[in-house]
N, C-alpha and C. Protein backbone atom coordinates (compact mmCIF):
# COMPACT_ATOMS: atom_id res chain seq x y z
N UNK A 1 -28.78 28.45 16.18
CA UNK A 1 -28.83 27.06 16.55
C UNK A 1 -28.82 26.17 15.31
N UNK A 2 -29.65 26.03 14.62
CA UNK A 2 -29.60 25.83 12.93
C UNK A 2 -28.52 25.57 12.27
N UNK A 3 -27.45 26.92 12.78
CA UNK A 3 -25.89 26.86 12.15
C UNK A 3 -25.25 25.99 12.29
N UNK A 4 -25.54 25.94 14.17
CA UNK A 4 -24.52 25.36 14.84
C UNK A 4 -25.15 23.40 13.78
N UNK A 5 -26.07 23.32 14.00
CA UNK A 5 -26.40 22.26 14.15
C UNK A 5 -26.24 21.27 12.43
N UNK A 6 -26.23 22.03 11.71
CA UNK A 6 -25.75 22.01 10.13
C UNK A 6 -23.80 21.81 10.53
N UNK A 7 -23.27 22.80 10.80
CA UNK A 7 -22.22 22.54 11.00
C UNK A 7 -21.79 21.20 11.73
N UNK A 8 -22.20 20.49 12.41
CA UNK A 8 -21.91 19.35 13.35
C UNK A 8 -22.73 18.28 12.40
N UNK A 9 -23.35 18.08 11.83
CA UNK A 9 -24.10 17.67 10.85
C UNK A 9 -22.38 17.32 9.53
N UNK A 10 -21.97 18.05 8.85
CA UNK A 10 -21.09 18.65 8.15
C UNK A 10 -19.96 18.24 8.29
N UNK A 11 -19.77 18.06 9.85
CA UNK A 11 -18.57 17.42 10.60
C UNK A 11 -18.56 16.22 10.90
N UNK A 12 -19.02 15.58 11.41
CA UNK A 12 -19.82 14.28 10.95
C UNK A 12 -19.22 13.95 10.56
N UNK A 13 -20.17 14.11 9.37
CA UNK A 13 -20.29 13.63 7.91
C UNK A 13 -18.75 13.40 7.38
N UNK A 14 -17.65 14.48 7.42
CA UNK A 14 -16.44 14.28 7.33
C UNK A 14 -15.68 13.07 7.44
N UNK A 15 -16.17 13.15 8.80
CA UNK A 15 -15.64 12.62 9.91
C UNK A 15 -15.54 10.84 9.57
N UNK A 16 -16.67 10.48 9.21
CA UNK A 16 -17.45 9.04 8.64
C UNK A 16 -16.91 8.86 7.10
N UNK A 17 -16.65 9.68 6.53
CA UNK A 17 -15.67 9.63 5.10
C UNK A 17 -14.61 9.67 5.15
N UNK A 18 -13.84 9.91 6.17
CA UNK A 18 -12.22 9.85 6.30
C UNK A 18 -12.20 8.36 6.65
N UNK A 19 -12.76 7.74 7.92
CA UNK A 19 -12.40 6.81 8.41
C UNK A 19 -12.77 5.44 7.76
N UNK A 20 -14.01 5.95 6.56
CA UNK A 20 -14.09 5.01 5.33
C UNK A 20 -12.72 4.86 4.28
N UNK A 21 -12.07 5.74 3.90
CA UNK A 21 -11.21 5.83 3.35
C UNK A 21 -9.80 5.12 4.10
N UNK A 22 -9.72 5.44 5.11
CA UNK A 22 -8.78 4.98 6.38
C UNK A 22 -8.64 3.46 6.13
N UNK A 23 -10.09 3.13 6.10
CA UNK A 23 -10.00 1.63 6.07
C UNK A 23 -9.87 0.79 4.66
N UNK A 24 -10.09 1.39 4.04
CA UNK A 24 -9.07 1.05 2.76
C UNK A 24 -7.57 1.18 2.20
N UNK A 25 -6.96 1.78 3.31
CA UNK A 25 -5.90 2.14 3.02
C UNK A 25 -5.22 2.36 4.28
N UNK A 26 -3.74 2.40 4.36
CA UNK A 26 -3.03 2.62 5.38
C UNK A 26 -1.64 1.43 5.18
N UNK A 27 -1.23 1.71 6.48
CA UNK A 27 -0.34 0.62 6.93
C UNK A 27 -0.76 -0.64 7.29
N UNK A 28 0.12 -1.75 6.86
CA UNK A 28 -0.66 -3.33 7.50
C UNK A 28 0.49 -3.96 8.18
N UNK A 29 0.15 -4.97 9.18
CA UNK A 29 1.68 -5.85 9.57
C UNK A 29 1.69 -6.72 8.82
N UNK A 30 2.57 -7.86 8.70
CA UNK A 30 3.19 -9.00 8.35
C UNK A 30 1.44 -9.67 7.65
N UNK A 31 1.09 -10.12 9.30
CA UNK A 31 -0.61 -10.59 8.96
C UNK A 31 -1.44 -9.76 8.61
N UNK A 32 -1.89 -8.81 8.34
CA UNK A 32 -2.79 -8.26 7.67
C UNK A 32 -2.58 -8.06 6.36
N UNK A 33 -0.95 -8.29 5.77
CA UNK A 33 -0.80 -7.89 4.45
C UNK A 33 -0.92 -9.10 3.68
N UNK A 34 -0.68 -10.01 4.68
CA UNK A 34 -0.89 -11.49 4.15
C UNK A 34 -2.14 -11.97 4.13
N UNK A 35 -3.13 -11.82 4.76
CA UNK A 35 -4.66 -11.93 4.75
C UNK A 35 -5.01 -11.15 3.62
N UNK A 36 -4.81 -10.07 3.32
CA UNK A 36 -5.83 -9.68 2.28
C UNK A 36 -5.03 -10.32 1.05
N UNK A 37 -3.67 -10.47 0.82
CA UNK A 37 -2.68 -11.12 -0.02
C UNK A 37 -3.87 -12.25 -0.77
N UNK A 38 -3.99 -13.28 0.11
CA UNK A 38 -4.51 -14.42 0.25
C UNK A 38 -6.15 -14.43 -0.45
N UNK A 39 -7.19 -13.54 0.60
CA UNK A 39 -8.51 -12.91 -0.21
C UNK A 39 -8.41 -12.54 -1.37
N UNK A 40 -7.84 -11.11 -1.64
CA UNK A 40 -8.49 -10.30 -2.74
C UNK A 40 -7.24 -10.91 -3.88
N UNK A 41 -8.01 -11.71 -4.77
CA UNK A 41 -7.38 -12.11 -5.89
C UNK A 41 -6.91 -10.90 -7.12
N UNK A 42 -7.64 -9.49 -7.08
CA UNK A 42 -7.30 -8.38 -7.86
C UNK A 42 -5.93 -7.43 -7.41
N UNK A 43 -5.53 -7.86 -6.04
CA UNK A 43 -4.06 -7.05 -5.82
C UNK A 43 -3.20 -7.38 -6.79
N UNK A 44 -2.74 -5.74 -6.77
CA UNK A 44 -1.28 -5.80 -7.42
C UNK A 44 -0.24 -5.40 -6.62
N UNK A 45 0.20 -6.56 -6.14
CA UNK A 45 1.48 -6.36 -5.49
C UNK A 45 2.80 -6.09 -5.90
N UNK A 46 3.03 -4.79 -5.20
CA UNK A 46 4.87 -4.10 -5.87
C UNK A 46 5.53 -4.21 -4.81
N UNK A 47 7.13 -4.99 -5.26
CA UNK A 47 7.91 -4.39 -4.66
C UNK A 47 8.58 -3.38 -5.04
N UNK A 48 9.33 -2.22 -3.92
CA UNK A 48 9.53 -1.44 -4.79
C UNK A 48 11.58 -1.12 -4.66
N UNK A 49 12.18 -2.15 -4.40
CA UNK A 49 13.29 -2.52 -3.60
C UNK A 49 14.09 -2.62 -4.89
N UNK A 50 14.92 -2.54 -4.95
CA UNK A 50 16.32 -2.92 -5.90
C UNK A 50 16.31 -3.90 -6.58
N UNK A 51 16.81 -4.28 -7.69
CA UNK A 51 16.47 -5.64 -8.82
C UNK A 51 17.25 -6.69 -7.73
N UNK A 52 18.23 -6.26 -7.18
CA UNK A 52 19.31 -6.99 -6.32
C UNK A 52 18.57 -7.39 -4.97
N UNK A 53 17.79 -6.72 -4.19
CA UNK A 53 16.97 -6.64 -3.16
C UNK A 53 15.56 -8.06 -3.75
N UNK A 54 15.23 -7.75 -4.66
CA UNK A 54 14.36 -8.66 -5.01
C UNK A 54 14.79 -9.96 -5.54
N UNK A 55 15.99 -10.02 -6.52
CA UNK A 55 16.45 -11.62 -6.41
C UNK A 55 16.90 -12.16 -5.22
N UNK A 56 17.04 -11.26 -4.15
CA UNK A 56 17.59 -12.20 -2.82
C UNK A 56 16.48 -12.81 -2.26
N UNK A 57 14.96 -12.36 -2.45
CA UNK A 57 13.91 -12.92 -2.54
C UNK A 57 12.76 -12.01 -2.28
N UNK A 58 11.78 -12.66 -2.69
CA UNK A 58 10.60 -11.49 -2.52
C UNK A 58 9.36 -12.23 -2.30
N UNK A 59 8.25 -11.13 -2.33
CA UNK A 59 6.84 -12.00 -1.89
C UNK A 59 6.37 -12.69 -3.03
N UNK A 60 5.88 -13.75 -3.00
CA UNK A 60 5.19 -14.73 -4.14
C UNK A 60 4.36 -13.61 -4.75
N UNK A 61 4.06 -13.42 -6.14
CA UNK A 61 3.01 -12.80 -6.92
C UNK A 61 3.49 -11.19 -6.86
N UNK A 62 5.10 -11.16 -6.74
CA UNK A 62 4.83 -9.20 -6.56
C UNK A 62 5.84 -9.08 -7.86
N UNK A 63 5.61 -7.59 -8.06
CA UNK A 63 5.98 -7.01 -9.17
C UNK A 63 7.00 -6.11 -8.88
N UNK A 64 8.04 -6.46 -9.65
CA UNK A 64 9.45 -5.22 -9.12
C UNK A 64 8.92 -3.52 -10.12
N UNK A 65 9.15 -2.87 -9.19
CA UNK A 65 8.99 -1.57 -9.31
C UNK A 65 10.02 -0.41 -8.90
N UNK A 66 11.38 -0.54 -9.22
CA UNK A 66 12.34 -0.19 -8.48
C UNK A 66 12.43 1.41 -8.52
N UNK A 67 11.69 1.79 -7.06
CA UNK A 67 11.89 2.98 -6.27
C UNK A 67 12.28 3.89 -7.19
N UNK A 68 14.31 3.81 -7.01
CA UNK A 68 15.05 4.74 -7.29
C UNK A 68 15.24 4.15 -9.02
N UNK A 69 14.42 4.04 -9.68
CA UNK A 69 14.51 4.22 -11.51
C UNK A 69 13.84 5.89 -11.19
N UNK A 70 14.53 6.25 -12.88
CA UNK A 70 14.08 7.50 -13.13
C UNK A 70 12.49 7.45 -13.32
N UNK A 71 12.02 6.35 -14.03
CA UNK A 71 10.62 5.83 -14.64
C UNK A 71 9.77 5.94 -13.59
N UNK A 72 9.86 5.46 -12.30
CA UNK A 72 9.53 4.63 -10.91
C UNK A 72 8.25 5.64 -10.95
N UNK A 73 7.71 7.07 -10.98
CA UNK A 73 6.06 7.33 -11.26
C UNK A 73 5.53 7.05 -12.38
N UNK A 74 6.32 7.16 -13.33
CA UNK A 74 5.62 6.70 -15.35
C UNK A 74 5.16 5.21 -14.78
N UNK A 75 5.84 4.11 -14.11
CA UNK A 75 5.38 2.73 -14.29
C UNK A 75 4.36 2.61 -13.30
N UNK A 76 4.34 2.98 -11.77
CA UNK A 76 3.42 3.11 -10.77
C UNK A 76 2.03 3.47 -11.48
N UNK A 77 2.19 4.53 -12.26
CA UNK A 77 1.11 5.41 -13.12
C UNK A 77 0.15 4.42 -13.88
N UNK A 78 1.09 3.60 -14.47
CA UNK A 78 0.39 2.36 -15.31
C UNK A 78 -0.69 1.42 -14.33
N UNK A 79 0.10 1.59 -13.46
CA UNK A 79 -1.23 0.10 -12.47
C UNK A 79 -2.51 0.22 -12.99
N UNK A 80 -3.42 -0.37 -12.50
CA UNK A 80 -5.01 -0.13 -12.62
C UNK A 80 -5.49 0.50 -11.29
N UNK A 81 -6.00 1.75 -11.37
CA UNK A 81 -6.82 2.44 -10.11
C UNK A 81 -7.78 2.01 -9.71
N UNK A 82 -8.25 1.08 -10.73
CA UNK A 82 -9.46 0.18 -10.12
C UNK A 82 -9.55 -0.75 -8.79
N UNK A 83 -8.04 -1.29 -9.24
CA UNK A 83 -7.51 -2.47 -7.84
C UNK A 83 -6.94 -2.41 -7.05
N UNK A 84 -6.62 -2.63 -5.79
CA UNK A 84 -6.33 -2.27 -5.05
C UNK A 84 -4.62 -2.86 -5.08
N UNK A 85 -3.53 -2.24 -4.62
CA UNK A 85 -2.06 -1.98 -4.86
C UNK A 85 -1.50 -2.16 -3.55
N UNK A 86 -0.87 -2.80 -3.71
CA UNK A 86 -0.29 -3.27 -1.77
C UNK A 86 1.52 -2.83 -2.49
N UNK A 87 2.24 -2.03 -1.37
CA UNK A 87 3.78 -2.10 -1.31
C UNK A 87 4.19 -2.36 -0.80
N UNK A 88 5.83 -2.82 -0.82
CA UNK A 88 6.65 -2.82 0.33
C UNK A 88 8.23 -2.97 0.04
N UNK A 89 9.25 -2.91 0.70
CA UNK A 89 10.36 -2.57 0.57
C UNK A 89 11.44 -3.56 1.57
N UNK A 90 12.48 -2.67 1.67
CA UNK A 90 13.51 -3.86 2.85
C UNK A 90 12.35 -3.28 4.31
N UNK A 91 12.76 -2.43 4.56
CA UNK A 91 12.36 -1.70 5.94
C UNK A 91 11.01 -0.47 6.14
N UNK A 92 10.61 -0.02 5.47
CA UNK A 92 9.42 0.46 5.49
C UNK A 92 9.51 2.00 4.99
N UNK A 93 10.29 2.12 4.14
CA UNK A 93 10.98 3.67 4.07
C UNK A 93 10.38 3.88 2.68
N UNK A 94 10.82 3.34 1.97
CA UNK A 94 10.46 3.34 0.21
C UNK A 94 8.88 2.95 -0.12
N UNK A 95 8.79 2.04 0.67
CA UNK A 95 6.68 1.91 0.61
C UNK A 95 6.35 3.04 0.80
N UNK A 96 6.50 3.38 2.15
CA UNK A 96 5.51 4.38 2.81
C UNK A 96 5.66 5.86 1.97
N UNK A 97 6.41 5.92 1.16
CA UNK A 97 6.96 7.01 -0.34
C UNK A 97 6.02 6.58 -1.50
N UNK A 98 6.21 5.29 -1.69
CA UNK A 98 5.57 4.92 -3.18
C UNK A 98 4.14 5.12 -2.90
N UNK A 99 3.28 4.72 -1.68
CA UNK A 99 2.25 4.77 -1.09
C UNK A 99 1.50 6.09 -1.36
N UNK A 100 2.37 6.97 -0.63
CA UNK A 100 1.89 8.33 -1.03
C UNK A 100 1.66 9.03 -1.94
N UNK A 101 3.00 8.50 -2.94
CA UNK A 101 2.71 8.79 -4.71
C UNK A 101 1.14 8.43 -5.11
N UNK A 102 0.68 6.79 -5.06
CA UNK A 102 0.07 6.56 -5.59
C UNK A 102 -1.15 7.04 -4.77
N UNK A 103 -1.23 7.36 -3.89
CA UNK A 103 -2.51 8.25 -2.80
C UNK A 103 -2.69 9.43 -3.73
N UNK A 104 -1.50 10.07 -4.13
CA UNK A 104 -1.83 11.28 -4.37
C UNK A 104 -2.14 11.30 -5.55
N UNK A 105 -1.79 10.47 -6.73
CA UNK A 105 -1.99 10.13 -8.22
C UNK A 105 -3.54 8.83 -8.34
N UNK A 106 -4.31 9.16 -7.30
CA UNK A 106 -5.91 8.45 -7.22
C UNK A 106 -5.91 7.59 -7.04
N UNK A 107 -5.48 6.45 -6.63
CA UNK A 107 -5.58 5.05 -6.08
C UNK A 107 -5.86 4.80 -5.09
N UNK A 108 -6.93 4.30 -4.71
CA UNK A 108 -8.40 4.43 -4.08
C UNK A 108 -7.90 3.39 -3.03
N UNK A 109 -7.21 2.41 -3.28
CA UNK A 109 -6.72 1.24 -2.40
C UNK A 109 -5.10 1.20 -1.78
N UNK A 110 -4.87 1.53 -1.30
CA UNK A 110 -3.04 1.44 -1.02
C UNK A 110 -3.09 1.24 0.20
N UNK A 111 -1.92 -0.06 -0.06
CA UNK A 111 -1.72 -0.98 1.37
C UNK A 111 -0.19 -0.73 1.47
N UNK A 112 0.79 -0.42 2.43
CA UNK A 112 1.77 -0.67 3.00
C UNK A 112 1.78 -1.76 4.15
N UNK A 113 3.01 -2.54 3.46
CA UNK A 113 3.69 -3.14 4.51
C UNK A 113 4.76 -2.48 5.72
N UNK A 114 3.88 -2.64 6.87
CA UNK A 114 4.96 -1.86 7.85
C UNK A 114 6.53 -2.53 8.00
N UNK A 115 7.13 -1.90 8.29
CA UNK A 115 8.58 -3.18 8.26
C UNK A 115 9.01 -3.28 7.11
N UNK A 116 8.36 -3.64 6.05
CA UNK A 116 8.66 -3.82 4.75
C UNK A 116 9.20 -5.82 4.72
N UNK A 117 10.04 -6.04 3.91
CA UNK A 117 10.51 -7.26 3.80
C UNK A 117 10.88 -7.64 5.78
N UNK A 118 11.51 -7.07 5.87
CA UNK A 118 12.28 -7.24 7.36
C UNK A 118 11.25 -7.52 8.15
N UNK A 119 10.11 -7.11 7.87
CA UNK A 119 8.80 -7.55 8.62
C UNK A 119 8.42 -8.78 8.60
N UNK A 120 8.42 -9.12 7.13
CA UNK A 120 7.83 -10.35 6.85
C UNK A 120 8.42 -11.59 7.57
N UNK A 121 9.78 -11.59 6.98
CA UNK A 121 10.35 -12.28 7.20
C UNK A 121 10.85 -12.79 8.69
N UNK A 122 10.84 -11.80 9.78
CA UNK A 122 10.47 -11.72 10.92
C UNK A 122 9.67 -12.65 11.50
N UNK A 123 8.62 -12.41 10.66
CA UNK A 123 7.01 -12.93 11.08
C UNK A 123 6.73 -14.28 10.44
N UNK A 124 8.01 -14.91 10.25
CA UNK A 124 8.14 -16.30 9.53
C UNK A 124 7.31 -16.25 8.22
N UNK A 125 7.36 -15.28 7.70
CA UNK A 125 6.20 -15.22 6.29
C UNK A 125 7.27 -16.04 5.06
N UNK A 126 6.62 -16.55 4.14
CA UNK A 126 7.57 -17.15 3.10
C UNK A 126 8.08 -16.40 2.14
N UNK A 127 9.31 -16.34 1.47
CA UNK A 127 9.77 -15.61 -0.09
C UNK A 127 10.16 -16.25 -1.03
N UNK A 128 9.63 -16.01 -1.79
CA UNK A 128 10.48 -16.35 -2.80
C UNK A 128 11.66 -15.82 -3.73
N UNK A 129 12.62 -17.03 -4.48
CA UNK A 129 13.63 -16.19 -5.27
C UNK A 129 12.94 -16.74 -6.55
């Protein structure tokens, strides 16, 4: 009984650390990427879209990070792990990639934009060129 009861104890416990983590991270829509945009003055926002993709316009305050460079983990690598890192792309394909890089290279905060640009812009959000 002891076992059992340590084990469920154990599981838990898991259980309450994933979904802490969860909530720091994941996918966001249009408005949620724009709410924390707005709050947390320490994001570093990347796009991670084509030099061409980003002069057609992009989000106020983001940083080109283009995907398909050979560099594209050497520069990701550079961010600060301290702060939290929001991505996004045309359509949601290249975030939800760069996302995982930086999940898996310790960055404690990673936000995707679902949709990517096509989201935003959708969602009447503003860009800039």
């Amino acid at each position: 009984m002891k076992k059992l009861l340590f084990f469920l104890l154990v599981l838990s416990s898991l259980s309450c650390t994933q979904t802490a983590v969860q909530a720091q991270s994941g996918k966001l829509n249009a408005a949620e990427f724009e709410s924390i945009l707005s709050k947390d003055k320490t994001v570093q926002l990347v796009d991670v879209r084509t030099p061409e993709e980003y002069a057609a316009g992009h989000i106020e305050g983001a940083r080109l990070i283009d995907f398909y460079d050979t560099d594209f983990a050497a520069r990701i690598g550079k961010l600060d792990k301290s702060k939290p890192v929001m991505v996004y792309c045309a359509a949601g394909g290249r975030s939800a990639s760069a996302a995982e890089q930086l999940n898996k290279m310790g960055f404690k905060k990673v936000y995707d934009l679902t949709g990517g640009m096509r989201a935003w812009r959708a969602a009447g959000k503003k860009a800039v060129q």
